[in-house]
C-alpha atoms as a PDB file:
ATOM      1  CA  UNK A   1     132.815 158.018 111.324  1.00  0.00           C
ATOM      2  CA  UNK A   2     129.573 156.785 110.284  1.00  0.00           C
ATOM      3  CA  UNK A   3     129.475 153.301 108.461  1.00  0.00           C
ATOM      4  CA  UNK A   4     127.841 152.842 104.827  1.00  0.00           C
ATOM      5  CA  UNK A   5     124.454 150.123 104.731  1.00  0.00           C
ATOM      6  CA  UNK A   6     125.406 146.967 105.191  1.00  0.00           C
ATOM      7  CA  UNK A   7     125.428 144.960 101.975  1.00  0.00           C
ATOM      8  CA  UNK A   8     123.072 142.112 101.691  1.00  0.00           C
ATOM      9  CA  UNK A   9     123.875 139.096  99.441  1.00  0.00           C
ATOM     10  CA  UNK A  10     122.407 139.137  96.652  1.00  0.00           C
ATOM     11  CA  UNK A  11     120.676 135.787  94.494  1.00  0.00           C
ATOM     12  CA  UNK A  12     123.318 135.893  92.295  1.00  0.00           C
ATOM     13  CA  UNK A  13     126.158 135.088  93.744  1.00  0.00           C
ATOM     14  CA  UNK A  14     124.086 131.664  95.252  1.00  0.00           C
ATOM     15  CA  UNK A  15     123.877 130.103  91.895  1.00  0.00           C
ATOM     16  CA  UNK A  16     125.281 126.924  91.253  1.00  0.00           C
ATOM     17  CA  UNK A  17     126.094 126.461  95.110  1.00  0.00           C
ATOM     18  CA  UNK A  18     124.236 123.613  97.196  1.00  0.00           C
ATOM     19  CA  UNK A  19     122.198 125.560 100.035  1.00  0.00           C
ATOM     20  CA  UNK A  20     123.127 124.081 103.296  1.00  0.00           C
ATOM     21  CA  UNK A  21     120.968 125.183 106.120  1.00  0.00           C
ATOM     22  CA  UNK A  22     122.773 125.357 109.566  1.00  0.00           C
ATOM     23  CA  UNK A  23     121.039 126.064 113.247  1.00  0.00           C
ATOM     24  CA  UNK A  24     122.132 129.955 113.897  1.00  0.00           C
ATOM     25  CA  UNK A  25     122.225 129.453 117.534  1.00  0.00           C
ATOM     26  CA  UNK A  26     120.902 127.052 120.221  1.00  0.00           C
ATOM     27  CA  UNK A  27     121.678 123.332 121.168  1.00  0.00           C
ATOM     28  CA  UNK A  28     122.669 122.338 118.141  1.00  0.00           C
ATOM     29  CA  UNK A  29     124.705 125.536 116.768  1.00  0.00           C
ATOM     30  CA  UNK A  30     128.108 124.528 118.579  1.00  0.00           C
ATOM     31  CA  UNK A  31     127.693 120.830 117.521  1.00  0.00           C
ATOM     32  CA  UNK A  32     127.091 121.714 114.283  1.00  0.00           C
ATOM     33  CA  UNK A  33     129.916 124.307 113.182  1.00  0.00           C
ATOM     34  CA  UNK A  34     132.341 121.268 114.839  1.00  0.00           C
ATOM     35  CA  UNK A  35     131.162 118.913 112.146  1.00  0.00           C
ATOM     36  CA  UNK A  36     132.129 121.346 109.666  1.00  0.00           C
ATOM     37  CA  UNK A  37     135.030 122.384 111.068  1.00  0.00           C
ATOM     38  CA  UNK A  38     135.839 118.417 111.455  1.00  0.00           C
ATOM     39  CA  UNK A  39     135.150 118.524 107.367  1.00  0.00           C
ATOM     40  CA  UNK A  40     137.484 121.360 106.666  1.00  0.00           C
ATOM     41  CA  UNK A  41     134.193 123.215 105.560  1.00  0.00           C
ATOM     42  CA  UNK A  42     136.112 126.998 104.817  1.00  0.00           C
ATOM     43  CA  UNK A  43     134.089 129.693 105.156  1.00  0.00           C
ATOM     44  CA  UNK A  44     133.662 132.923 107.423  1.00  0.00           C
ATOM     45  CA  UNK A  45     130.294 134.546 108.564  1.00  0.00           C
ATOM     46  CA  UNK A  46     130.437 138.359 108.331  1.00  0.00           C
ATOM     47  CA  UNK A  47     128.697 139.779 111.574  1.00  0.00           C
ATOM     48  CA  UNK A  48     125.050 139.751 111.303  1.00  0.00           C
ATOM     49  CA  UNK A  49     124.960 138.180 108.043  1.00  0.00           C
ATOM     50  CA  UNK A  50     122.775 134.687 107.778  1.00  0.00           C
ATOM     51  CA  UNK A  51     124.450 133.854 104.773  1.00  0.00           C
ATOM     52  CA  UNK A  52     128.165 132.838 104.533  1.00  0.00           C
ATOM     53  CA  UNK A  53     130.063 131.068 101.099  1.00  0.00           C
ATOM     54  CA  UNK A  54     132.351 128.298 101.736  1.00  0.00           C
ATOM     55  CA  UNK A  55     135.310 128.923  99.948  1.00  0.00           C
ATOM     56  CA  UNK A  56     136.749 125.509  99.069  1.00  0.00           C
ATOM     57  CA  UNK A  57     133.065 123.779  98.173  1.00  0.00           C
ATOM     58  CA  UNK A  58     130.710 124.816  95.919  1.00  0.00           C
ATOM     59  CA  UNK A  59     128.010 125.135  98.955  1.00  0.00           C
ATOM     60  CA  UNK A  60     126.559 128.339 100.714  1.00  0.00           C
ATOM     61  CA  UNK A  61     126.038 128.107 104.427  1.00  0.00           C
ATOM     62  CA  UNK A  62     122.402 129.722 105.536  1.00  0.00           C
ATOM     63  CA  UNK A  63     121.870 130.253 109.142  1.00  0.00           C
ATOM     64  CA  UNK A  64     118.372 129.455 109.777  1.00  0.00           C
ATOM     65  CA  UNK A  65     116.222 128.960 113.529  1.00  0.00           C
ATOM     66  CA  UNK A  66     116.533 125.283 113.656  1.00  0.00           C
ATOM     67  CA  UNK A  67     112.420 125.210 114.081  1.00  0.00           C
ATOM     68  CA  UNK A  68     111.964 127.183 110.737  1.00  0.00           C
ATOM     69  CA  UNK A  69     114.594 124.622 109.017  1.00  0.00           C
ATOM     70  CA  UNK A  70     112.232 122.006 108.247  1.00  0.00           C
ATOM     71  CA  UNK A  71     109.848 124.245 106.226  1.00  0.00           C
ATOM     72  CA  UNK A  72     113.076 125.501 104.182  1.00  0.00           C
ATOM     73  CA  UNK A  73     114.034 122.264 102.964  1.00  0.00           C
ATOM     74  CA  UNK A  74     110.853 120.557 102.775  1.00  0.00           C
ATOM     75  CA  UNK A  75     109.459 123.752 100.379  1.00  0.00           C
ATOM     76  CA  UNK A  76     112.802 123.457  98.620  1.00  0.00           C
ATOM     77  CA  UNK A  77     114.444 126.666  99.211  1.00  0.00           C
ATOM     78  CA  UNK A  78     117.422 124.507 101.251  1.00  0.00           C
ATOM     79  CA  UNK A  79     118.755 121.377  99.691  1.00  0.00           C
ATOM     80  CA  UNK A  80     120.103 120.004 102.773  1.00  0.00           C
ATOM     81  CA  UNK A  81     120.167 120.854 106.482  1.00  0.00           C
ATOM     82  CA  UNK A  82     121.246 120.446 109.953  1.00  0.00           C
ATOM     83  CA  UNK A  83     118.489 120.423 112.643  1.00  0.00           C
ATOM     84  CA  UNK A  84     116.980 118.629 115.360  1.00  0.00           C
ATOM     85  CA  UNK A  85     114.335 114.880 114.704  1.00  0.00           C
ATOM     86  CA  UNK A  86     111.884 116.834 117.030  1.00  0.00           C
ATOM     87  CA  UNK A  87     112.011 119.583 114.666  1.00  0.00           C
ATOM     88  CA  UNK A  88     111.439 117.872 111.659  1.00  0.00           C
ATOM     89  CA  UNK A  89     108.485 115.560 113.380  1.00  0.00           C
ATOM     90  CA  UNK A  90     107.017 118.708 114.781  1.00  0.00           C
ATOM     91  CA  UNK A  91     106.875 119.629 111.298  1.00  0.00           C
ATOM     92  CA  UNK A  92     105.675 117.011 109.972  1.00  0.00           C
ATOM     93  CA  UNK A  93     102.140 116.967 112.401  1.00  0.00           C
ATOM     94  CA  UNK A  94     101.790 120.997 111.302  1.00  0.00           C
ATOM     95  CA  UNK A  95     101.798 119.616 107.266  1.00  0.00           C
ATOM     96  CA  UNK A  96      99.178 116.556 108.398  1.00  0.00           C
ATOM     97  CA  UNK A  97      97.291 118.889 110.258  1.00  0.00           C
ATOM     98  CA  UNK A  98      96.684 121.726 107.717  1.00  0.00           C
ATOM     99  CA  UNK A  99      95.934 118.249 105.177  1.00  0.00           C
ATOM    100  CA  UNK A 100      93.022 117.013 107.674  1.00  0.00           C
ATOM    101  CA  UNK A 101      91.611 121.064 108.121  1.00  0.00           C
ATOM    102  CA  UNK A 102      91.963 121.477 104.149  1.00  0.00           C
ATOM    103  CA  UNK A 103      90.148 117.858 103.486  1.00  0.00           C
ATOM    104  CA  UNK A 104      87.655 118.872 106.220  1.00  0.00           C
ATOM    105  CA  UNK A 105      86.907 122.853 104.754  1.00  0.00           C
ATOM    106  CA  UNK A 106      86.728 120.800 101.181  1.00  0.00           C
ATOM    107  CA  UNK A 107      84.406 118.992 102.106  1.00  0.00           C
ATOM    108  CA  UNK A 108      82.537 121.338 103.293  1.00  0.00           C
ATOM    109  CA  UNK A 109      81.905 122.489 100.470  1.00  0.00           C
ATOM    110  CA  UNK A 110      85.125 125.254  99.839  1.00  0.00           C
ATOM    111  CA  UNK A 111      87.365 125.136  96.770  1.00  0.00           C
ATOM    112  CA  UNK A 112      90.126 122.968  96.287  1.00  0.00           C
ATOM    113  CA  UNK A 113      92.683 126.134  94.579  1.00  0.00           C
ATOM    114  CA  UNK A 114      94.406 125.071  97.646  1.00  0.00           C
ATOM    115  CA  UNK A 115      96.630 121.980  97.558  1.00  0.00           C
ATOM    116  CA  UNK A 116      97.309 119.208  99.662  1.00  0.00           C
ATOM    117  CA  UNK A 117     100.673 120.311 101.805  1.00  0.00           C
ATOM    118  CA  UNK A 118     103.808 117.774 101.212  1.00  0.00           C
ATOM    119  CA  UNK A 119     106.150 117.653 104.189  1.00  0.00           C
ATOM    120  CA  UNK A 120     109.159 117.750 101.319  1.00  0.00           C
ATOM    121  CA  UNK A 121     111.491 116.546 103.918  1.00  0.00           C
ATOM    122  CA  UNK A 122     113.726 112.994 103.900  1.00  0.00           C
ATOM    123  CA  UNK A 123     116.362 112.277 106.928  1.00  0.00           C
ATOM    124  CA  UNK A 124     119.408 111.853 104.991  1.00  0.00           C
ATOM    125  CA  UNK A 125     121.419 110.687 108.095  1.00  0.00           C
ATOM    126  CA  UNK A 126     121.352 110.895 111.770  1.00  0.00           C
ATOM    127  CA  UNK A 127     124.452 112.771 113.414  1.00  0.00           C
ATOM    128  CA  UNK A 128     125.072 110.884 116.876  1.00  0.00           C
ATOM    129  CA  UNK A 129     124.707 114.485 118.326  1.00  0.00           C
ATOM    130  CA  UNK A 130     122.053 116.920 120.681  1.00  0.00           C
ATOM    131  CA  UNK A 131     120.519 113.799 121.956  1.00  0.00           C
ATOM    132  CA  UNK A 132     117.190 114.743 123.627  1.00  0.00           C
ATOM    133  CA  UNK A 133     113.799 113.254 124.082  1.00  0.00           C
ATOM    134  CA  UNK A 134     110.481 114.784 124.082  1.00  0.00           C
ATOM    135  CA  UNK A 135     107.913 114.371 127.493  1.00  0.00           C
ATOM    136  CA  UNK A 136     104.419 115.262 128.820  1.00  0.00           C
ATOM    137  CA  UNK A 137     105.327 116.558 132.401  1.00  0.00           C
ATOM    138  CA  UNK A 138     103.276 117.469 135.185  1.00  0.00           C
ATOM    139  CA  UNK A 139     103.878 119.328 138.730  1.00  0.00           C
ATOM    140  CA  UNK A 140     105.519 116.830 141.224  1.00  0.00           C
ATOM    141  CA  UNK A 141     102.124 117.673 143.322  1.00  0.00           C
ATOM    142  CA  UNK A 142      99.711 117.565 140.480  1.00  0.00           C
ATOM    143  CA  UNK A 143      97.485 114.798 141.342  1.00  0.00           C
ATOM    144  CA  UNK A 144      98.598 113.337 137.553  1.00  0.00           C
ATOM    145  CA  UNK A 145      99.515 109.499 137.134  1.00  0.00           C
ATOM    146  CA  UNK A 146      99.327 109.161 133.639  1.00  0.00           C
ATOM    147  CA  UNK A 147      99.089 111.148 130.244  1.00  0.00           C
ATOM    148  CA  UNK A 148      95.537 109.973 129.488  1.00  0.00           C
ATOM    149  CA  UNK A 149      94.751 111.871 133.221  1.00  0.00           C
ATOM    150  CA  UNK A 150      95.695 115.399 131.109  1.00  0.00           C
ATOM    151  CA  UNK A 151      92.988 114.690 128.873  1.00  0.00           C
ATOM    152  CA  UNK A 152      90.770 117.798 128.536  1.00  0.00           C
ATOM    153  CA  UNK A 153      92.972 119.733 130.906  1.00  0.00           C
ATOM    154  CA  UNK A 154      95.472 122.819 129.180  1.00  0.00           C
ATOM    155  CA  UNK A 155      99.052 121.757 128.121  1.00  0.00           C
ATOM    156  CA  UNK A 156     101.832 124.262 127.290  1.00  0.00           C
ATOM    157  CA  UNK A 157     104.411 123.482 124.611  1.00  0.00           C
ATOM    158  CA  UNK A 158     106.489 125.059 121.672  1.00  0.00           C
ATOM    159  CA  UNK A 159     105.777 121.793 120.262  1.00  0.00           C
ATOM    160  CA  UNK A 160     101.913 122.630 119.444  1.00  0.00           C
ATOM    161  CA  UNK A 161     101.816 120.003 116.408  1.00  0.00           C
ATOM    162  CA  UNK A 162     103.508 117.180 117.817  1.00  0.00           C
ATOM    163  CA  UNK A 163     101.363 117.914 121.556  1.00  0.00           C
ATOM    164  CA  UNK A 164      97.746 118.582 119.559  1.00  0.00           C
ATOM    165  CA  UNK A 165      98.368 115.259 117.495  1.00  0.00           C
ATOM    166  CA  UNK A 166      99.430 113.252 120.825  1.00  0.00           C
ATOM    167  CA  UNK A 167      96.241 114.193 122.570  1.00  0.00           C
ATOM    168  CA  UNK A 168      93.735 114.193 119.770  1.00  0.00           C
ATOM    169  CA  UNK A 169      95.288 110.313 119.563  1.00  0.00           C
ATOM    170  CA  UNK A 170      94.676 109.895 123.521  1.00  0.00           C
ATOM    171  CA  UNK A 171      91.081 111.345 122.812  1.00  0.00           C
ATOM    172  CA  UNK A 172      89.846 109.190 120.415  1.00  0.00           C
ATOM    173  CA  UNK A 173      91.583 105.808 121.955  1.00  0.00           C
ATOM    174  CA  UNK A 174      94.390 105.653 118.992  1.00  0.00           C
ATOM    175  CA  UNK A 175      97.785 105.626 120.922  1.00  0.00           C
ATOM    176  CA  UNK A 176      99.181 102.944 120.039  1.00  0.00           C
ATOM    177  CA  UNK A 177      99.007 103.786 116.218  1.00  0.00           C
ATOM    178  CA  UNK A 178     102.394 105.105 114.545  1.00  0.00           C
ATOM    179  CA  UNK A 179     102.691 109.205 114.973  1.00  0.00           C
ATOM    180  CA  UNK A 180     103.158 109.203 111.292  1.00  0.00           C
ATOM    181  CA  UNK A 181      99.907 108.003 109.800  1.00  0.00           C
ATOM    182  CA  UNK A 182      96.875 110.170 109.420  1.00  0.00           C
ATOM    183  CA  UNK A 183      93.911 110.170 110.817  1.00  0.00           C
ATOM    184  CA  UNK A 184      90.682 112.157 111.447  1.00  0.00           C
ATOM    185  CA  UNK A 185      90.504 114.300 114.201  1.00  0.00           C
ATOM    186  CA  UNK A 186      88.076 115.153 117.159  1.00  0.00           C
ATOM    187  CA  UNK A 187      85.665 117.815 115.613  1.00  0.00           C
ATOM    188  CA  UNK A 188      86.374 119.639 118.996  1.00  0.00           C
ATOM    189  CA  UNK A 189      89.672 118.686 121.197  1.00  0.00           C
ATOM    190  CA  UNK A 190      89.098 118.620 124.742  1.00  0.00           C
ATOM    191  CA  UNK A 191      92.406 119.200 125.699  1.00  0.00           C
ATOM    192  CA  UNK A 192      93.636 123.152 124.867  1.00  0.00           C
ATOM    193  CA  UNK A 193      97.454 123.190 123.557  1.00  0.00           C
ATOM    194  CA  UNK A 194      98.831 126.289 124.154  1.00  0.00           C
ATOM    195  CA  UNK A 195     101.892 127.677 121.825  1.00  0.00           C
ATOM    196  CA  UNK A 196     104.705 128.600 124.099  1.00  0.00           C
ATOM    197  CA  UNK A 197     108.161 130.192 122.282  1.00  0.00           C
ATOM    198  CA  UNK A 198     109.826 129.785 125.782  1.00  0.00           C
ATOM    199  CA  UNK A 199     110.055 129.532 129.343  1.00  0.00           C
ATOM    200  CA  UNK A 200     107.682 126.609 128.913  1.00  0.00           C
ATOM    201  CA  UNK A 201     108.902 124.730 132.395  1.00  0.00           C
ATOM    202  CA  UNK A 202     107.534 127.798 134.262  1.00  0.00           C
ATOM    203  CA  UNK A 203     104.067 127.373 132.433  1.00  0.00           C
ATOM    204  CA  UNK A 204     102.254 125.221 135.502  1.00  0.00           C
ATOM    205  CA  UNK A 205     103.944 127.508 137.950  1.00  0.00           C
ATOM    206  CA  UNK A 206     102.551 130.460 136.955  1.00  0.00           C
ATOM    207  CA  UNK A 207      98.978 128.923 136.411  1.00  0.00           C
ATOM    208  CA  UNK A 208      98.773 129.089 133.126  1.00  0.00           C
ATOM    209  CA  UNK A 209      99.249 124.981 132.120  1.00  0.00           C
ATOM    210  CA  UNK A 210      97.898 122.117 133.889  1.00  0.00           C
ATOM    211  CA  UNK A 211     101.237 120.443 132.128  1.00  0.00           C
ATOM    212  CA  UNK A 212     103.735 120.778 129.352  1.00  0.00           C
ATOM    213  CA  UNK A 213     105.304 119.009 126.752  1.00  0.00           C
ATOM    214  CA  UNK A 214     109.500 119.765 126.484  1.00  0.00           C
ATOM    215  CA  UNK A 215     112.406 118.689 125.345  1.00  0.00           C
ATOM    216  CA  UNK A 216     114.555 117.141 128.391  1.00  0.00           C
ATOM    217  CA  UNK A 217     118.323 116.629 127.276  1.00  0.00           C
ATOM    218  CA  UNK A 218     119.922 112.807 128.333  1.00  0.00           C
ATOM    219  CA  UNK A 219     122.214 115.011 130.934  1.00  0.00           C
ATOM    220  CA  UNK A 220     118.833 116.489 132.279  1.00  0.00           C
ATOM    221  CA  UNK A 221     118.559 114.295 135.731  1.00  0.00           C
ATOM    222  CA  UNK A 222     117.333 116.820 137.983  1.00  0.00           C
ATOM    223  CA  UNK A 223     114.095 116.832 135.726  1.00  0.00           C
ATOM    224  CA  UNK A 224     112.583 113.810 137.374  1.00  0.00           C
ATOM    225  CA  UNK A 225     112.970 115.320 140.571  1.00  0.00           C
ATOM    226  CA  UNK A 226     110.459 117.954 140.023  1.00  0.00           C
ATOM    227  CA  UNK A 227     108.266 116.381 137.366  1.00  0.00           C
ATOM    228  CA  UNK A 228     106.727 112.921 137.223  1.00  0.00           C
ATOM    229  CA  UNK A 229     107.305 112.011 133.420  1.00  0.00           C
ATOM    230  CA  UNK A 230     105.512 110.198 130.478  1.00  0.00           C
ATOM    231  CA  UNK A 231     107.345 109.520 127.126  1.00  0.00           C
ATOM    232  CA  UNK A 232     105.173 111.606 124.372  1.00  0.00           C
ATOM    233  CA  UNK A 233     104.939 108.959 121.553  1.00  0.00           C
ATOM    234  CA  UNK A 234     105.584 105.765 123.582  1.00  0.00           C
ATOM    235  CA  UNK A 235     108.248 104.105 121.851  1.00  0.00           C
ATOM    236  CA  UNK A 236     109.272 106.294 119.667  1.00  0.00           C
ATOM    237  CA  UNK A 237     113.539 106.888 119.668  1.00  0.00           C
ATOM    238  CA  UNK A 238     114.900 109.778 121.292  1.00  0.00           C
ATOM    239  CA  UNK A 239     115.291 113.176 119.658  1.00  0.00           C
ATOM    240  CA  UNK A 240     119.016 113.605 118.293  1.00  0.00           C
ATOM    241  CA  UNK A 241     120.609 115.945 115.268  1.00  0.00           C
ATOM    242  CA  UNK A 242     120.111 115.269 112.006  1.00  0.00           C
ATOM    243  CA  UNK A 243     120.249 116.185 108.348  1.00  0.00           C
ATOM    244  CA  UNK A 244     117.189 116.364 105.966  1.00  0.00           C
ATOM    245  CA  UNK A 245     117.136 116.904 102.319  1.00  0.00           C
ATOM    246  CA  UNK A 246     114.871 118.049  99.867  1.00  0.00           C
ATOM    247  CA  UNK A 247     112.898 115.062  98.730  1.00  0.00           C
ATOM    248  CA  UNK A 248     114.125 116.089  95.114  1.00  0.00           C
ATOM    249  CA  UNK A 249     117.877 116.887  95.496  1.00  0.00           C
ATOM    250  CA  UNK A 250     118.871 113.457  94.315  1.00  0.00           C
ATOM    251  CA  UNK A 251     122.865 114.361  95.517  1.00  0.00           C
ATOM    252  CA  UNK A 252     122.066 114.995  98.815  1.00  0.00           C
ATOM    253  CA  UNK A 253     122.771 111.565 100.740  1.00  0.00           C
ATOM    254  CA  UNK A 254     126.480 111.908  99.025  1.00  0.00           C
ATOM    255  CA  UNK A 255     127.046 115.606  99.821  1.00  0.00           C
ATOM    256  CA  UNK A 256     125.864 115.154 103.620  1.00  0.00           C
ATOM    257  CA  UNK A 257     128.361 112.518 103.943  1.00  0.00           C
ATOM    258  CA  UNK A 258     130.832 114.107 102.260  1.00  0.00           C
ATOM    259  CA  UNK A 259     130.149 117.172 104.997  1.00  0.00           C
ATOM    260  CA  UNK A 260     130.292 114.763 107.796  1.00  0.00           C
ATOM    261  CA  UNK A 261     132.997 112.846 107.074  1.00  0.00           C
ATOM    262  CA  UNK A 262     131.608 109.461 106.375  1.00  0.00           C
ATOM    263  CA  UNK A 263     133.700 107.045 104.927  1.00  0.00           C
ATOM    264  CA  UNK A 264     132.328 104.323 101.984  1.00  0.00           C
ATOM    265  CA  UNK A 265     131.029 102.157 104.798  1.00  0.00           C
ATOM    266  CA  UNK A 266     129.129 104.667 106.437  1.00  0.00           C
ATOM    267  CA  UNK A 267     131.393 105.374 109.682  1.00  0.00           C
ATOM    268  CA  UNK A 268     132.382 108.131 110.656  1.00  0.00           C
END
């Protein structure tokens, strides 16, 4: 018996709900659908649909990558989501860098019909889960001691904005300045960043990085067994979930708690 098309959902039947973005799979896919489990958050997902109503709130669920989350909520078409810091600072250095190219072509001498990019996204509250951390490793072997050593040498990474702004700081002698102010950089980066979607351990196996930049999980121990490591941004706190809200959803802060089960005082 052959099955009609599948139906898609249609704009309609969104309005008046608060879009809730939500990691479809991944590290943080499992962690998440607990929380809203935990917060009696009703709803069911029809099979292969992204978008899924909660029954007992006024909120629709949308199951996004948790890279491409970010953009969603920062250009507005989210109010709220669940995804990982090193998301959300990985875009944030894509937004500064298309600012510096656009202020560079500018003033070059190209029209401005083009604005300035805002990142749109605020951290509305950190969820005490998919703790991580983001490194610069290098073979065991590799003849590396330090970061400043990869300088002008090829790095692999699905973290191209966060690894491009790390080195282009490195280059021009600016690492100890915070990750998020701007600055101008190199005309011409020595060091080639290479945009990996995956497999990105197996990069300076194969010959095709001199080192990478990854996410390594707090359970990871084996990693410094096969990789000397160097923290990517210094000091900077470990990677963990959280949930960002449009910059202009003014509710946000209250439903996110709400979803998590804060009380008043802010534990959970």
């Amino acid at each position: 018996m052959k099955k009609g098309p599948e139906k898609l959902m249609v704009k309609e039947s969104l309005e008046g709900r608060l879009l809730f973005a939500v990691p479809k799979k991944g590290r943080l896919n499992a962690a998440a659908l607990n929380l809203l489990e935990g917060a009696d958050v009703q709803f069911r997902r029809e099979n292969r649909l992204d978008i899924a109503l909660v029954k007992n709130l006024p909120i629709a669920l949308i199951f996004l990558p948790a890279a491409d989350i970010p953009t969603f909520v920062g250009e507005g078409q989210c109010d709220l989501g669940i995804t990982g810091w090193d998301q959300v600072r990985e875009h944030d250095a894509n937004v500064r860098s298309y600012n510096r190219s656009r202020r560079a072509s500018i003033g070059a001498g190209d029209n401005a019909e083009d604005p300035l990019k805002t990142a749109g996204c605020d951290l509305v509250m950190e969820l005490g889960f998919g703790a991580c951390k983001l490194q610069v490793q290098v073979p065991e072997k590799g003849g590396y001691a330090t970061t400043e050593d990869l300088i002008g040498k090829t790095i692999g990474t699905s973290f191209s904005g966060l690894a491009a702004d790390h080195f282009a700081r490195l280059e021009l002698g600016l690492e100890g300045q915070p990750n998020g102010e701007d600055f101008a950089t190199p005309k011409k980066m020595r060091t080639k960043i290479i945009e990996l979607s995956g497999s990105v351990e197996a990069a300076c196996a194969l010959g095709v990085a001199d080192g990478i930049v990854d996410l390594v999980g707090e359970a990871d121990e084996d990693v410094a067994k096969v990789a000397r490591e160097g923290r990517l941004e210094g000091e900077a706190p470990p990677c963990e979930g959280v949930v960002v809200g449009h910059v202009h959803v003014e509710a946000a802060g209250e439903e996110a708690r709400s979803v998590a089960g804060e009380d008043a005082d802010g534990r959970r």
